[in-house]
N, C-alpha and C. Protein backbone atom coordinates (compact mmCIF):
# COMPACT_ATOMS: atom_id res chain seq x y z
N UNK A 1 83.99 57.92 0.71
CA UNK A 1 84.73 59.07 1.19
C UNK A 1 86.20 58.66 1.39
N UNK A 2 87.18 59.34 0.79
CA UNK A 2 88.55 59.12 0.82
C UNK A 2 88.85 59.81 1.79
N UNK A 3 90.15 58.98 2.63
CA UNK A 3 91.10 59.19 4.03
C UNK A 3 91.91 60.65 3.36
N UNK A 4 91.26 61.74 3.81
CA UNK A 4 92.43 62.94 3.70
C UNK A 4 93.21 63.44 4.66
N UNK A 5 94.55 62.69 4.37
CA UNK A 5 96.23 62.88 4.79
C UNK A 5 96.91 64.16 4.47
N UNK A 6 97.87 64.46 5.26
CA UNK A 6 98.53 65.92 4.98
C UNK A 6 99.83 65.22 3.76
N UNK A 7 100.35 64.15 3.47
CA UNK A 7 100.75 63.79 2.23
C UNK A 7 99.82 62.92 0.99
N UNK A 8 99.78 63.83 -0.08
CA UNK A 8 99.01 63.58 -1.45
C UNK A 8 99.53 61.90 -1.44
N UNK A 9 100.38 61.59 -1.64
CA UNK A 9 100.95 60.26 -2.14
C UNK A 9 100.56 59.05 -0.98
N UNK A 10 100.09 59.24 -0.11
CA UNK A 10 99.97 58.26 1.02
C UNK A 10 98.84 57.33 0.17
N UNK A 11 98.12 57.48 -0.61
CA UNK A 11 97.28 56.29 -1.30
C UNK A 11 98.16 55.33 -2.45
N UNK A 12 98.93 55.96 -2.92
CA UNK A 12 99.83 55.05 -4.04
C UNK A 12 100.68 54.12 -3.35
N UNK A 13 100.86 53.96 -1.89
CA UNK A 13 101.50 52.37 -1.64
C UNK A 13 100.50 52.19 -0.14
N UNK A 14 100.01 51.04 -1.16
CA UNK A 14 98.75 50.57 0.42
C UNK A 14 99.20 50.42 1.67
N UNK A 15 100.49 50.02 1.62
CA UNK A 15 101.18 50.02 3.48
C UNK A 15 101.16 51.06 4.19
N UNK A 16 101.38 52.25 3.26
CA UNK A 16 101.64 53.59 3.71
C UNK A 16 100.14 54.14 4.77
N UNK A 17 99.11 53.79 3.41
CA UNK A 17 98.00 54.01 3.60
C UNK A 17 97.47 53.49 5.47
N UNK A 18 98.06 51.73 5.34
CA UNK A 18 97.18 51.47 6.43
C UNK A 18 97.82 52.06 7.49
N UNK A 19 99.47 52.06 7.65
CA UNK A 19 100.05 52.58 8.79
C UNK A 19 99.25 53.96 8.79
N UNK A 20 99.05 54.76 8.34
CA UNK A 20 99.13 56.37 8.49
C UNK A 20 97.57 56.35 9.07
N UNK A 21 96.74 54.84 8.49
CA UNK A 21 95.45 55.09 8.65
C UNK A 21 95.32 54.60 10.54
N UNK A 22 96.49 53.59 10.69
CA UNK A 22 96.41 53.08 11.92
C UNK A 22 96.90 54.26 13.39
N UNK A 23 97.91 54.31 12.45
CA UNK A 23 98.43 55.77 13.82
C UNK A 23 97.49 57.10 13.90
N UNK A 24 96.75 57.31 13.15
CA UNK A 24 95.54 58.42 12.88
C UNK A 24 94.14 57.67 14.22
N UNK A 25 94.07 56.12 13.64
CA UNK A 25 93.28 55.99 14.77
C UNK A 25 93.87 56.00 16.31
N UNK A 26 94.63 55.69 16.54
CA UNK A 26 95.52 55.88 17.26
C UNK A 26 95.62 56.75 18.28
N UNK A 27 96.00 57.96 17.60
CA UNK A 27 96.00 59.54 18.28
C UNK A 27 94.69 59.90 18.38
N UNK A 28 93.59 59.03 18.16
CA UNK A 28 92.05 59.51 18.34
C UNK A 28 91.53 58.82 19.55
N UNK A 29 92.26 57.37 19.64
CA UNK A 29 91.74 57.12 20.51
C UNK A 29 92.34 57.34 21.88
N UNK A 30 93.86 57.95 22.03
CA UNK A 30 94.85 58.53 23.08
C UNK A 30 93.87 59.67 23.23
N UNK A 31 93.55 60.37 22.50
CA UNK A 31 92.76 61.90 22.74
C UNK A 31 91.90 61.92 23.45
N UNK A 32 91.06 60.91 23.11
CA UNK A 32 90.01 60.65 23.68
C UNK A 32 89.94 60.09 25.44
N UNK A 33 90.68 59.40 25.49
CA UNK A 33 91.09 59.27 26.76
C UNK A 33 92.43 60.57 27.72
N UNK A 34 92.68 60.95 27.21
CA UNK A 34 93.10 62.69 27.42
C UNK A 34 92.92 63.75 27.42
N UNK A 35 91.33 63.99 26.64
CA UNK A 35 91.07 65.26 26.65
C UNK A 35 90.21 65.78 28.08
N UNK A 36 90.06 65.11 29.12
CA UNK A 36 89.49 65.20 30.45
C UNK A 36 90.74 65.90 31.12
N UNK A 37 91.85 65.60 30.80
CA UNK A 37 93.06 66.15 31.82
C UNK A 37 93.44 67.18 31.23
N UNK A 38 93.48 68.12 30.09
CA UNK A 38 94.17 69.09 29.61
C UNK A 38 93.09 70.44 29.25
N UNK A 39 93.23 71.54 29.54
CA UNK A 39 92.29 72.91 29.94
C UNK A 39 91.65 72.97 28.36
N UNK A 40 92.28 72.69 27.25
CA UNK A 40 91.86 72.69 26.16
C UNK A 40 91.86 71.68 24.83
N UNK A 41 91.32 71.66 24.24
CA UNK A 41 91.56 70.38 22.95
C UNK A 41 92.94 70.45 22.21
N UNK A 42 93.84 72.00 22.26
CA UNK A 42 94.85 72.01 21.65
C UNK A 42 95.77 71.10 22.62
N UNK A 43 95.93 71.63 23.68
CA UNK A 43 96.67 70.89 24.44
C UNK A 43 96.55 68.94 24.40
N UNK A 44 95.27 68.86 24.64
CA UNK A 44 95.07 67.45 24.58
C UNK A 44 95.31 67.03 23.53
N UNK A 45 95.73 67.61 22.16
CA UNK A 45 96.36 66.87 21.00
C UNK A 45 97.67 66.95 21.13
N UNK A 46 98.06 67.87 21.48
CA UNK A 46 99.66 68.27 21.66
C UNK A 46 100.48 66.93 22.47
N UNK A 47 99.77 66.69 23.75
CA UNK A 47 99.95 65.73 24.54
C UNK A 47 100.13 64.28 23.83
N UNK A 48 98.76 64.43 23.24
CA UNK A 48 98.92 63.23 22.30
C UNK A 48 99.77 62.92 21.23
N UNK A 49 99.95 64.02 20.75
CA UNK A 49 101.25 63.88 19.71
C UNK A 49 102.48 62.97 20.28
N UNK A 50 102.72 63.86 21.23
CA UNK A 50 104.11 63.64 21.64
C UNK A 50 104.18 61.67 22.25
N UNK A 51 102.94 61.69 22.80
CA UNK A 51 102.95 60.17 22.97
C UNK A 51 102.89 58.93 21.95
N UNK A 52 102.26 59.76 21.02
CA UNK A 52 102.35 58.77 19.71
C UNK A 52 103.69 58.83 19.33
N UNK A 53 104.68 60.03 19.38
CA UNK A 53 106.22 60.25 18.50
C UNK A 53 106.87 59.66 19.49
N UNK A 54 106.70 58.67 20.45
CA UNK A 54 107.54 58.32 21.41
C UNK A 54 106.94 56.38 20.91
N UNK A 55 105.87 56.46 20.61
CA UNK A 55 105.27 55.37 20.06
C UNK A 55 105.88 54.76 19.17
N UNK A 56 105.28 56.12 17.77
CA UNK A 56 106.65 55.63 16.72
C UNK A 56 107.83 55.33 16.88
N UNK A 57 109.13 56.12 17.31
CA UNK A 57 110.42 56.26 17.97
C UNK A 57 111.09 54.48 18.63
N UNK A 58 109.88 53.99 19.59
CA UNK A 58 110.01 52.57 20.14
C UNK A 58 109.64 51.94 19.08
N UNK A 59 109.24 51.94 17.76
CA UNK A 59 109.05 50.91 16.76
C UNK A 59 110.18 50.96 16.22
N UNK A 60 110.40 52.09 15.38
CA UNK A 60 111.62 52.11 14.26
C UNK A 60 112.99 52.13 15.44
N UNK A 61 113.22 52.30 16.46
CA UNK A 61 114.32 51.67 16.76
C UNK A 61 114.45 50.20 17.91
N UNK A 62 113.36 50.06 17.71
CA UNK A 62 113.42 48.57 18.16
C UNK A 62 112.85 47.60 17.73
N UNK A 63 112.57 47.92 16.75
CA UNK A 63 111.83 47.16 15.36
C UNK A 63 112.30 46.69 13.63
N UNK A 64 112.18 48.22 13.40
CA UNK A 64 112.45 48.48 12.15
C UNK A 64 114.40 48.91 11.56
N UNK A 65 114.58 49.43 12.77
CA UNK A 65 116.15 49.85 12.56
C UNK A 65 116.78 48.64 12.52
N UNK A 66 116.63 47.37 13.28
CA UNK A 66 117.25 46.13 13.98
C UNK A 66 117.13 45.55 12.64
N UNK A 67 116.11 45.23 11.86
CA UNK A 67 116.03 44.20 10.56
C UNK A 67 116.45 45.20 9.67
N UNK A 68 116.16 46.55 9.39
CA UNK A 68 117.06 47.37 8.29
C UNK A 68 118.80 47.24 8.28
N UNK A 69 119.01 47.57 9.51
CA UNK A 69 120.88 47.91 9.74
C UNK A 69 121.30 46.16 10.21
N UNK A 70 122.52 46.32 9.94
CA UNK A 70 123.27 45.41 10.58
C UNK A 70 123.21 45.43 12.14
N UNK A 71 123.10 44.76 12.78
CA UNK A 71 123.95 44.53 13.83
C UNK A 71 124.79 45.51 14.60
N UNK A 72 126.20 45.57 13.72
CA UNK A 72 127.52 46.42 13.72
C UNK A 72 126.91 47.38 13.52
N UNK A 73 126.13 47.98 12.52
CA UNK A 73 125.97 49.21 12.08
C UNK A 73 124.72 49.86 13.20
N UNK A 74 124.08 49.24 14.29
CA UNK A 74 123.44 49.36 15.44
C UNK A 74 124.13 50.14 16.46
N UNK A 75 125.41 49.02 16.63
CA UNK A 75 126.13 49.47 17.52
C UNK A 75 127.23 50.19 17.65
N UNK A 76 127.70 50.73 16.48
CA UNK A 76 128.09 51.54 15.75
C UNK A 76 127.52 52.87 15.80
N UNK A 77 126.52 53.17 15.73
CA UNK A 77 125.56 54.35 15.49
C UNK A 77 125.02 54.58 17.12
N UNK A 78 125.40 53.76 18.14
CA UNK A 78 124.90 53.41 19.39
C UNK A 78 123.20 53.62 19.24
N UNK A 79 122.60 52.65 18.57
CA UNK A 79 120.97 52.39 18.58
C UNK A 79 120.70 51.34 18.63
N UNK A 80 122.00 50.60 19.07
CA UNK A 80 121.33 48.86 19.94
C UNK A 80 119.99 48.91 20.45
N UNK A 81 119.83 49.52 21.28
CA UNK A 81 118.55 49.44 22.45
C UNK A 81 118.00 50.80 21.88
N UNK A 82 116.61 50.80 22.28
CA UNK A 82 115.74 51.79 22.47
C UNK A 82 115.45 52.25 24.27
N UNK A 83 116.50 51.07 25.03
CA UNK A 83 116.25 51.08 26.12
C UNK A 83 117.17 52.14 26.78
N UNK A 84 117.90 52.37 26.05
CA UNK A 84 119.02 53.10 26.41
C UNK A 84 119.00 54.52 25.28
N UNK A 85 117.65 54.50 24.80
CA UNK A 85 117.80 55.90 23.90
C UNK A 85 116.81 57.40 25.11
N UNK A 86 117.92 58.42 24.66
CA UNK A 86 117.07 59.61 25.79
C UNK A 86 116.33 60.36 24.20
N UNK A 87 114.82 60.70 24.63
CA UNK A 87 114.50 61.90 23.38
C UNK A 87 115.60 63.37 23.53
N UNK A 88 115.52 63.76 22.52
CA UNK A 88 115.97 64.78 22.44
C UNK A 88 115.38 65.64 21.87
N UNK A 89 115.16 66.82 22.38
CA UNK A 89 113.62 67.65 21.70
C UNK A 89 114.00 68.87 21.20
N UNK A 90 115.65 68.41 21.02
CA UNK A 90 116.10 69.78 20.16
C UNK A 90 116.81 69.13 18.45
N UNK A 91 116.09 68.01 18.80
CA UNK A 91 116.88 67.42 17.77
C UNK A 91 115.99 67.46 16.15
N UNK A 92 116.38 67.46 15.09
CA UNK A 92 115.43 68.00 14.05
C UNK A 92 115.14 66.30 13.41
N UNK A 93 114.14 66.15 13.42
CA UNK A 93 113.33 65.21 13.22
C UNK A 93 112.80 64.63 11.45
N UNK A 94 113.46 65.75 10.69
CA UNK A 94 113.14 65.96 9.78
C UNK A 94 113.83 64.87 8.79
N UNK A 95 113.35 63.87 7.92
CA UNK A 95 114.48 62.87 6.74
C UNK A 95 114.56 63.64 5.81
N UNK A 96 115.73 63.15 5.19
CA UNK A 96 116.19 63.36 3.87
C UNK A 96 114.99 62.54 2.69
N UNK A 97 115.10 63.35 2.17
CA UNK A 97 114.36 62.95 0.38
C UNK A 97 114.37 61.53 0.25
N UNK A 98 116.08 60.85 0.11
CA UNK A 98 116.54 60.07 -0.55
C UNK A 98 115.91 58.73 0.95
N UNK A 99 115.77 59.29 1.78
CA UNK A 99 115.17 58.20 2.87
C UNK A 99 113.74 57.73 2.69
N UNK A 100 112.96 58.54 2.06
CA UNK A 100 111.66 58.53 2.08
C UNK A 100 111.65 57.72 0.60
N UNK A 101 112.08 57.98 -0.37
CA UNK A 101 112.48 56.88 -1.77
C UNK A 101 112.70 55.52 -1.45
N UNK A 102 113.91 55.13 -0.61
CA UNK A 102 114.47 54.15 -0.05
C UNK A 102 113.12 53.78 0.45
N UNK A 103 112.69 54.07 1.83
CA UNK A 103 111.45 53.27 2.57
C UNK A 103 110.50 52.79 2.13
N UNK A 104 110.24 53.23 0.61
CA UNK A 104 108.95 53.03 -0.12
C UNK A 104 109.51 51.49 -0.41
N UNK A 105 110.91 50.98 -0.74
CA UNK A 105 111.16 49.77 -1.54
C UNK A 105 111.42 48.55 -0.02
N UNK A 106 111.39 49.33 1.09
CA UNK A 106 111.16 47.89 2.10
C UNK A 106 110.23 47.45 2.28
């Protein structure tokens, strides 16, 4: 039985695969320990979402941004720290094309 993802292409680069397969378990097993506190299952995913996108968020900028960018280009962009980043939940979350091309070759 094949892993069905909301992107077709997530099987053509195996990294893709395991991350998407890892953060999937992930939000199952946050749920699971959350769905006792929230009146319904929508909510208790909702919840969970947002804790996983705060999950992700502490990787790629305290992880992945640091060995991608320079240095300068960190502090420059002010994304030194993740310690010092506020969410912003009006902010559109959405990449460009040409980002998602790029990420496939790191």
């Amino acid at each position: 039985m094949a892993l069905v993802l909301g992107e077709p292409r997530v099987h053509e680069i195996p990294s893709l695969t395991s991350y998407h397969n890892v953060f999937v378990l992930e939000h199952n097993r946050l749920a699971n320990k959350l769905k006792d506190y929230y009146p319904d299952n929508e909510e208790a995913f909702q919840q969970t979402r947002k804790l996983l996108i705060g999950i992700m968020q502490k990787i790629v900028y305290d992880e992945f941004l640091p060995a991608f960018l320079s240095p300068t280009a960190m502090k420059k962009n002010k994304r030194a720290s993740s310690n010092k980043y506020k969410y912003e939940s009006k902010l559109d979350p959405t990449a460009a094309n040409i980002f998602g091309i790029a990420f496939r070759y790191v």
